[in-house]
Protein backbone atom coordinates (compact mmCIF):
# COMPACT_ATOMS: atom_id res chain seq x y z
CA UNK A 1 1.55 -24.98 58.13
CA UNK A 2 1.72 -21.19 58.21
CA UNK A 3 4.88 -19.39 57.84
CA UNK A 4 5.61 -19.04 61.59
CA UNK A 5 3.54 -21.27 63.83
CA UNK A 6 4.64 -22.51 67.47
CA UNK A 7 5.41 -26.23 65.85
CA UNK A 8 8.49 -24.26 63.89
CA UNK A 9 9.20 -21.61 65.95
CA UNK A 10 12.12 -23.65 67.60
CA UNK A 11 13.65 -24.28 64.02
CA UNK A 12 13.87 -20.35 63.58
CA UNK A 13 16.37 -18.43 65.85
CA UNK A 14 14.58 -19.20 69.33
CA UNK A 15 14.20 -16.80 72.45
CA UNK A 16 17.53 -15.27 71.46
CA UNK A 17 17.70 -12.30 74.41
CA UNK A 18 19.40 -8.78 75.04
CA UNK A 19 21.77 -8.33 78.29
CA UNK A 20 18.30 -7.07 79.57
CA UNK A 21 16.89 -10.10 79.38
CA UNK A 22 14.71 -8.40 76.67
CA UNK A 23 13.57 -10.79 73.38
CA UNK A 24 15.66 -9.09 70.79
CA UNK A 25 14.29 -8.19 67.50
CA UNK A 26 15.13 -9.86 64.30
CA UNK A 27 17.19 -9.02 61.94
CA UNK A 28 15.17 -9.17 58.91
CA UNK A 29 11.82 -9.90 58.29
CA UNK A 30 12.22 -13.80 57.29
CA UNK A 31 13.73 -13.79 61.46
CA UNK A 32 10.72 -12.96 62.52
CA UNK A 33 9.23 -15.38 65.12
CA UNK A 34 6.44 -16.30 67.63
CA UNK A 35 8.73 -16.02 70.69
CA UNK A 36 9.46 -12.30 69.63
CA UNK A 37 5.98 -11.69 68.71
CA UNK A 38 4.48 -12.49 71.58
CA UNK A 39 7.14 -10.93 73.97
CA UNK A 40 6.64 -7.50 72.20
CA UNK A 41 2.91 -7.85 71.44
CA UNK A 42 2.21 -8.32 75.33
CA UNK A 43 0.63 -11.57 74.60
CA UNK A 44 1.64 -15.23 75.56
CA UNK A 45 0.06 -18.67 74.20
CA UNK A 46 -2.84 -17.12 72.60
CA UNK A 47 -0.91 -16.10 69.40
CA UNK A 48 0.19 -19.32 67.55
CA UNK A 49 1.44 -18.60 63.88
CA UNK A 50 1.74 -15.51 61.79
CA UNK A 51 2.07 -14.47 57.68
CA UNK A 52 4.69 -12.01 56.66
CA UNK A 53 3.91 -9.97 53.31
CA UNK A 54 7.36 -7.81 52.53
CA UNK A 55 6.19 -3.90 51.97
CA UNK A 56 10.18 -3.19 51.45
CA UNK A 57 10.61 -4.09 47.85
CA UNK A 58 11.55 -0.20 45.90
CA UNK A 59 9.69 1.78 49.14
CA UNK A 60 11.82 2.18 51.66
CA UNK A 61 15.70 3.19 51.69
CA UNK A 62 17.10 2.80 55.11
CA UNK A 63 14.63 0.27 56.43
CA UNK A 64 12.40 -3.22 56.16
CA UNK A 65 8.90 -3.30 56.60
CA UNK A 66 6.41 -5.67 56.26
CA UNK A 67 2.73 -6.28 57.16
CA UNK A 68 2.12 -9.74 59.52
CA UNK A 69 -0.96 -11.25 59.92
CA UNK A 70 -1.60 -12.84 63.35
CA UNK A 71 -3.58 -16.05 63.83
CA UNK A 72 -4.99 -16.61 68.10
CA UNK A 73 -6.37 -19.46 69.32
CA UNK A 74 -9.44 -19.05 69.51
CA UNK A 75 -11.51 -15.13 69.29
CA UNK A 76 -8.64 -12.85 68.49
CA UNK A 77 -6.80 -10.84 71.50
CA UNK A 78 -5.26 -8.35 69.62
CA UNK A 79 -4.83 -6.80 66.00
CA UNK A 80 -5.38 -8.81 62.94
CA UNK A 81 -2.82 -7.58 61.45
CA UNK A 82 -0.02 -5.03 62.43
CA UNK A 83 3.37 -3.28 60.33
CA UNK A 84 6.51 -4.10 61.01
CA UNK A 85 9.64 -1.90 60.89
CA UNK A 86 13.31 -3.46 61.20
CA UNK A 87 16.52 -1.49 60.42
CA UNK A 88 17.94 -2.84 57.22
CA UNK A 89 21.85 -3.64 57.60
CA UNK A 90 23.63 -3.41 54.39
CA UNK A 91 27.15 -1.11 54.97
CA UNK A 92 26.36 2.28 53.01
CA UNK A 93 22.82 2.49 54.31
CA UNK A 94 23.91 2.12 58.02
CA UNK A 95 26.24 4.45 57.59
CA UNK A 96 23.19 7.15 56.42
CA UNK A 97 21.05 5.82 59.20
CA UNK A 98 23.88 6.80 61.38
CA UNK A 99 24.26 10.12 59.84
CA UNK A 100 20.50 11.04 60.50
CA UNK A 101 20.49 8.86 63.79
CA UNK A 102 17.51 7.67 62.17
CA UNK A 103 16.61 5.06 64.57
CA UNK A 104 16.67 7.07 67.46
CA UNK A 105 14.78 9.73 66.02
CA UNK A 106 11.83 7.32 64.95
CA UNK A 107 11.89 5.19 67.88
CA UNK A 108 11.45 8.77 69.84
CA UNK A 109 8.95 9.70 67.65
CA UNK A 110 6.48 6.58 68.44
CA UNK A 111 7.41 6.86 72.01
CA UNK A 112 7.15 10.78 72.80
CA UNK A 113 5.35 12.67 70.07
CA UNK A 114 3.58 10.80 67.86
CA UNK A 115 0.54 11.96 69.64
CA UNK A 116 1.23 15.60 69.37
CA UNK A 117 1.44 16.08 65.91
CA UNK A 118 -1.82 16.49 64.94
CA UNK A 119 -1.30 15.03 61.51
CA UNK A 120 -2.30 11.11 61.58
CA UNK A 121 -0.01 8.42 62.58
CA UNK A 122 0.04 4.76 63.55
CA UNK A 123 -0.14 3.63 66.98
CA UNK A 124 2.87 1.72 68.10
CA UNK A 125 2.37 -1.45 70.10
CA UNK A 126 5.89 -1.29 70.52
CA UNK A 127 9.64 0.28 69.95
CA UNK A 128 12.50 -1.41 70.39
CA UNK A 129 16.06 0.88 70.30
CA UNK A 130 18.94 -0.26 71.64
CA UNK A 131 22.25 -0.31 70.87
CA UNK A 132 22.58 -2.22 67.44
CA UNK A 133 18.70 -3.08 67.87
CA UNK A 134 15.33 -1.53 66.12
CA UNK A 135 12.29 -2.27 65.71
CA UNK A 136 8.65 -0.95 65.40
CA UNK A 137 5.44 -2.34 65.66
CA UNK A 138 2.84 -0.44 64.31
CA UNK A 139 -0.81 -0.54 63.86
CA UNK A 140 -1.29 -1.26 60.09
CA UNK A 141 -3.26 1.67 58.29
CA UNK A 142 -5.31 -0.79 55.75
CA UNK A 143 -7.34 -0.30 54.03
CA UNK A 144 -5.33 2.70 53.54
CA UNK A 145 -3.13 2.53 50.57
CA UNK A 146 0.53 3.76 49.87
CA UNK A 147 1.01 6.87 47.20
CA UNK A 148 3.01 5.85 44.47
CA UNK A 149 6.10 8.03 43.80
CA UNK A 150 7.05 6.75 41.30
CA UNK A 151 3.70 7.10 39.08
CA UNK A 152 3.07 10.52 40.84
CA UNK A 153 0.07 11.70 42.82
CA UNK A 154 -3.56 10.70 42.12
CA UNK A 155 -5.96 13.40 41.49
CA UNK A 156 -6.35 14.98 44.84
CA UNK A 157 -3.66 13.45 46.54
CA UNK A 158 -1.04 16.65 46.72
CA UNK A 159 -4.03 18.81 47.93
CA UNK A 160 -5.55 16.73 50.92
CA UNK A 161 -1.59 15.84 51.58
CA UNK A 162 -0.28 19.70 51.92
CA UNK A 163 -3.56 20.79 53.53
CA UNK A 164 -2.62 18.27 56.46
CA UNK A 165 0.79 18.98 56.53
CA UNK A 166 0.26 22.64 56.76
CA UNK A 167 -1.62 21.90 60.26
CA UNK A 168 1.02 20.59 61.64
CA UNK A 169 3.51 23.44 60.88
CA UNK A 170 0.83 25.79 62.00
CA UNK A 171 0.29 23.83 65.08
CA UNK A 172 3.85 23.57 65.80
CA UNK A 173 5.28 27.24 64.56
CA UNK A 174 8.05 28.30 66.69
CA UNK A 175 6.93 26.28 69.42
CA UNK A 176 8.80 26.45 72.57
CA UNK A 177 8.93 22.92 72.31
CA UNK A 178 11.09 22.39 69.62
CA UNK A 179 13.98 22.61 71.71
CA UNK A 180 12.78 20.02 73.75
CA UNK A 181 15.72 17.15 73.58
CA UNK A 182 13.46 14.69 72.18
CA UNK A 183 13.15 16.98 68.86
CA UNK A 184 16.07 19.29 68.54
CA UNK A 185 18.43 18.26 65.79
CA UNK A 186 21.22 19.66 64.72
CA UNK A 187 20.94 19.60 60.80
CA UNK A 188 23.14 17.31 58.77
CA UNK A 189 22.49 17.90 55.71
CA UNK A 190 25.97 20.10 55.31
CA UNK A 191 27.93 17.04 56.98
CA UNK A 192 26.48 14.42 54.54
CA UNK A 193 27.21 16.87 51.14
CA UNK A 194 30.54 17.27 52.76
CA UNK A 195 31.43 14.03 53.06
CA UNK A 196 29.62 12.62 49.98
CA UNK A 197 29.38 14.32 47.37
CA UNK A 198 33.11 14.76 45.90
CA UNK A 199 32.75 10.00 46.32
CA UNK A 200 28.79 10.89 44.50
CA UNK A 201 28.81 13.39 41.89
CA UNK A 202 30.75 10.89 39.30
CA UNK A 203 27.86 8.32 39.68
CA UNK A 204 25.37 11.06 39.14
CA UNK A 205 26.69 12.52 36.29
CA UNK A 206 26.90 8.81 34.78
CA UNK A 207 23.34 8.01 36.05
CA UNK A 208 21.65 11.23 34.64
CA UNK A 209 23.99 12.90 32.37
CA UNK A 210 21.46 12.02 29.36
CA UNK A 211 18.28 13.07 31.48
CA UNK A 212 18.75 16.85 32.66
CA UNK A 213 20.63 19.69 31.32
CA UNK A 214 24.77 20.59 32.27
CA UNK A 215 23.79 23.41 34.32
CA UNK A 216 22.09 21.35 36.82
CA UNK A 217 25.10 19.70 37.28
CA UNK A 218 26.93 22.69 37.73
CA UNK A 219 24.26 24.76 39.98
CA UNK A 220 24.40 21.47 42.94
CA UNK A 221 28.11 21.47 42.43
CA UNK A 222 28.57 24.46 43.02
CA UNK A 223 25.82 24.13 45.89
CA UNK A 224 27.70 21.58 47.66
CA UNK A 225 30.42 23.94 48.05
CA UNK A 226 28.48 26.54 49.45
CA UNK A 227 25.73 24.71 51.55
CA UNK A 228 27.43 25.39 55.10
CA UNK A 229 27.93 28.75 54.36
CA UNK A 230 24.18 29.38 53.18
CA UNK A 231 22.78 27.17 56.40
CA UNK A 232 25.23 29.77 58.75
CA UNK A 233 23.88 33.05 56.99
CA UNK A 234 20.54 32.76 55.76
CA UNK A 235 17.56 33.02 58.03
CA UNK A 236 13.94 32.69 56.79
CA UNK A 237 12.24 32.68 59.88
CA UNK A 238 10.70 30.83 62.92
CA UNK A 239 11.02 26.82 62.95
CA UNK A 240 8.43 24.46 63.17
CA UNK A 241 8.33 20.60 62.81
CA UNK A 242 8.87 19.33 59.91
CA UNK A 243 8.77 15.63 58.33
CA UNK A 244 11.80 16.15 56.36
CA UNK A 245 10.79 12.68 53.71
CA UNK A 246 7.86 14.44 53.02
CA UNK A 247 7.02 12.27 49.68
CA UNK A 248 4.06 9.43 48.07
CA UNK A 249 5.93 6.96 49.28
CA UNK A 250 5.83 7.61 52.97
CA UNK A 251 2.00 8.86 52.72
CA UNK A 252 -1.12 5.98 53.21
CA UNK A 253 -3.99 7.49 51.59
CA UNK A 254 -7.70 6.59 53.44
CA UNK A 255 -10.59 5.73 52.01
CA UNK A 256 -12.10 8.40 54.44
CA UNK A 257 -10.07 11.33 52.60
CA UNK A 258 -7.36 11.47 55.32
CA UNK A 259 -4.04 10.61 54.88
CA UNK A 260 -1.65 8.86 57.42
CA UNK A 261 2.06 9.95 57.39
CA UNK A 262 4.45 7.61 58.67
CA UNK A 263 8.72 7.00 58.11
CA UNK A 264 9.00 9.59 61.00
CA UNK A 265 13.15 8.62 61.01
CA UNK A 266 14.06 12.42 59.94
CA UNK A 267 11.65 14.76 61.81
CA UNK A 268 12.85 17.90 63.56
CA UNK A 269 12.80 21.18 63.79
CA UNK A 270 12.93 23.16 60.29
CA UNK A 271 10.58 25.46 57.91
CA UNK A 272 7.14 23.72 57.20
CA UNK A 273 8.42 25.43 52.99
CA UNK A 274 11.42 22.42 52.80
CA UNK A 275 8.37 20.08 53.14
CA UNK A 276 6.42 21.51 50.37
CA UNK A 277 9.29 21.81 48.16
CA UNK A 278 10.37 18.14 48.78
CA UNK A 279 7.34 16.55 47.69
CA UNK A 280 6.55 19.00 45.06
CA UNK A 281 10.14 18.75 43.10
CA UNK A 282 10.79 14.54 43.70
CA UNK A 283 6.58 13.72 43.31
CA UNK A 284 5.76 15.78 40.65
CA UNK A 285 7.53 15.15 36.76
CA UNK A 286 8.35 18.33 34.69
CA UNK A 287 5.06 19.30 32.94
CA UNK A 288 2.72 18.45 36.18
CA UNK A 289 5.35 20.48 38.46
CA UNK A 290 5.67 23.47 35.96
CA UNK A 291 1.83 23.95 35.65
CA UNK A 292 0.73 23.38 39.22
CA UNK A 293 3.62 24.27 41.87
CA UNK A 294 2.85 28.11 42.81
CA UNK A 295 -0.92 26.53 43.24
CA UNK A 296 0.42 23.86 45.56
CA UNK A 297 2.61 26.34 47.48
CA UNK A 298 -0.38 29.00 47.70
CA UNK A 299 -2.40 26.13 48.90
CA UNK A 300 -0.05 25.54 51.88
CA UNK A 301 0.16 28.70 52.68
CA UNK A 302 -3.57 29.04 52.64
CA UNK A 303 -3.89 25.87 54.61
CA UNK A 304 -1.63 26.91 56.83
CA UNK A 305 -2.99 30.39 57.60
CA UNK A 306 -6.74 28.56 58.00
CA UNK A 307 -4.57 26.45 60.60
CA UNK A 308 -3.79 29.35 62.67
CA UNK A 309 -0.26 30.07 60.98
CA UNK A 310 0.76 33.72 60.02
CA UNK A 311 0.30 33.97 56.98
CA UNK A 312 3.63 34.37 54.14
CA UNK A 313 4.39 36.92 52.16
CA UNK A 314 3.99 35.50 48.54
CA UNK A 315 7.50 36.89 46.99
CA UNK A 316 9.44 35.67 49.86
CA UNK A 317 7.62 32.03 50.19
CA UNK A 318 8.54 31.77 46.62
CA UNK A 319 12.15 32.48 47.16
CA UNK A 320 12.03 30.24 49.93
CA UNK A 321 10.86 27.78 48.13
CA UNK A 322 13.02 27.33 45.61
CA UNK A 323 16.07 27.17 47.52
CA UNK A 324 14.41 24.26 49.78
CA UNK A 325 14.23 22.43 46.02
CA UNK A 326 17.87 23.03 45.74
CA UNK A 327 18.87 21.47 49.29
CA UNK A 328 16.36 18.45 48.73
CA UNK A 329 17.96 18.04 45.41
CA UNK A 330 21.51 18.16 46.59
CA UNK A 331 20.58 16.21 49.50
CA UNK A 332 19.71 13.06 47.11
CA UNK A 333 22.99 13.80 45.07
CA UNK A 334 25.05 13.27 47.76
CA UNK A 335 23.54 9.97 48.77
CA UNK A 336 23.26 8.52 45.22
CA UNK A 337 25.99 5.73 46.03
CA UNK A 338 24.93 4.91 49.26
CA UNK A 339 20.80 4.22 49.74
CA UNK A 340 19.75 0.76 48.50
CA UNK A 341 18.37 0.77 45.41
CA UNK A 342 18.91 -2.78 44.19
CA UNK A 343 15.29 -4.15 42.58
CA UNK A 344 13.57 -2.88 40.16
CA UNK A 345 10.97 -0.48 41.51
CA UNK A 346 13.57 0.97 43.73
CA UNK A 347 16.09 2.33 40.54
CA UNK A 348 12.80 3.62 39.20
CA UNK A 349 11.87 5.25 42.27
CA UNK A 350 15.39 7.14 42.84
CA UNK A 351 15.93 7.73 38.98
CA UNK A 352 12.45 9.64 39.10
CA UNK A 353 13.20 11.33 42.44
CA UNK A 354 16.73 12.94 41.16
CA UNK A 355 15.61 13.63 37.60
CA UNK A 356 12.84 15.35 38.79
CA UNK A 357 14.95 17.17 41.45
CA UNK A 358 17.35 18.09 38.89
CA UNK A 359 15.11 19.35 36.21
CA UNK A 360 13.40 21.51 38.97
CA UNK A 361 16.73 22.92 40.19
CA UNK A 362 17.36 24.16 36.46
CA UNK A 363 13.82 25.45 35.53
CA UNK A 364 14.08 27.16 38.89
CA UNK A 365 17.41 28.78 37.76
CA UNK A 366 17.85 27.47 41.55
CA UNK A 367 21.45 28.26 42.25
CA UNK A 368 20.76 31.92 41.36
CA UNK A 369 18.24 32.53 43.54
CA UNK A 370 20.56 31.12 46.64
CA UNK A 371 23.00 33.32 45.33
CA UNK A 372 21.08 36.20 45.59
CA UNK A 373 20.02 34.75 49.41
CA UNK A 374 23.82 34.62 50.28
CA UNK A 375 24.60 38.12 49.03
């Protein structure tokens, strides 16, 4: 017998329903079940058992996914195969979620924009958000594969990954849209470094005092301090959308050359330069990032300009630049005690993010350069 077939499905949790008289959505992935299935897929009888491979393990931080493979009776009716995305529950990752509102924002994403981006993204057969309740279906991307953060990016994989990035922010430069409810954030990154950093910056110091010079330590410190005041004063410029967790990890590479973006939980509006310098400092170690990061940020800005985009002045992209590595590094600092890093691949994947965060905040001479910005 398959892992979920209609002979078990009354031995899992049932038809449990919502005040709406909606099928709620499991908790975890091991609650999945036919009677959900079928009430979010559309579908009735014809489904009768599924497979559920975890994608979770070391990927992603605030929530479970996992591919399920659906068996019909008879000629299939629907997908083969489609993603599934379920909040994940443990205390100091809800708390981030909440911080972000990360399921609204994704659940808003697959249901308004997702569309209008022009980058590629699943289709989603359906969102669930509700108070206390997520989920996504989405159409699985195979035979796409996942980057690998941890190992860094495959020849190629930065450049076709920028160049379609950079069409979005062109596409979406200071559009009117932006304030639009359904995209307009107001930033938290200040709020989270206030409120963890003082409980974090023990833990990191532990964690990576024997990885990355003193004066990294000292240039986010003194960062976190400052962080509200440099969001208040300096402007670089007309928004655009951004992805925010613009990394390998949240990028399926296609056999076709395209790439499909998806963990859409931070989007809003923002400078399409935070992107670049997210994935650059946390994808790329030391030596790779040193030799190849003004070519990746020319590249953007050359993909962006091909896109329609205006063009950046060189000196001042640079600038820009670096201070986005500073507020990605700070940003994972602050949340070094709180995102869920328990297995294996996960500590490898956060140890390689920060250290090579850090290291590019000191070869950067980071803090100076913001310094200089806040006048």
């Amino acid at each position: 017998m398959l892992p979920g077939t209609a002979d078990d499905a009354s031995s899992r949790r049932g038809a449990v329903v919502s005040e709406d008289g909606a099928v709620k959505p499991p908790d975890t992935l091991d609650d999945i079940d036919l009677p959900w299935l079928r009430d979010a897929m559309g579908c009735s009888d014809e489904l009768i058992a599924f497979d559920v491979q975890s994608l979770s393990d070391g990927v992603g931080f605030l929530g479970l996914t996992g591919r399920v493979r659906l068996h019909y009776a008879g000629s299939p009716t629907g997908p083969e195969s489609v993603v599934v995305k379920l909040r994940r529950r443990a205390d100091d990752t809800e708390l981030m979620s909440q911080y972000w509102d990360a399921w609204a924002r994704e659940a808003v994403f697959y249901d308004e924009l997702a569309g209008d981006v022009v980058v590629r993204v699943p289709s989603a057969h359906h969102v669930t958000n509700r108070p206390g309740e997520f989920a996504l279906i989405l159409e699985d991307g195979a035979p796409a594969v996942s980057g690998d953060q941890v190992a860094g990016p495959a020849p190629g994989q930065a450049e076709v990954a920028i160049d379609a990035i950079a069409s979005m922010h062109a596409a979406w430069w200071d559009s009117p849209r932006l304030a639009e409810p359904a995209i307009h954030r107001v930033s938290t990154t200040a709020r989270i470094v206030g409120d963890r950093f003082e409980e974090a910056f023990p833990t990191l110091r532990h964690r990576f005092g024997g990885r990355v010079t003193e004066k990294a330590f000292e240039d986010i410190e003194w960062f976190a301090g400052e962080i509200a005041r440099w969001r208040d004063t300096v402007d670089f410029g007309p928004p655009t959308l951004i992805h925010t967790d613009f990394r390998l990890d949240n990028l399926l590479f296609h056999p076709d050359g395209g790439v499909i973006f998806v963990d859409w939980q931070l989007f809003g509006p923002g400078r399409g330069p935070r992107d670049i310098a997210n994935f650059i400092c946390t994808n790329l170690d030391p030596p790779e990032r040193r030799a190849r990061e003004r070519g990746l940020l020319t590249g953007w800005n050359d993909a962006f300009e091909r896109s329609g985009g205006q063009r950046l002045d060189d000196r001042l992209l640079w600038e820009e630049y670096v201070a986005w590595v500073l507020v990605s590094t700070l940003t994972y600092a602050a949340t070094v005690t709180a995102l869920d890093d328990t297995n294996e691949r996960g500590r490898a994947l956060f140890d390689a993010m920060l250290t090579r965060a850090l290291t590019a905040t000191d070869d950067l001479d980071a803090a100076s350069v913001v310094a200089r910005q806040l006048g």
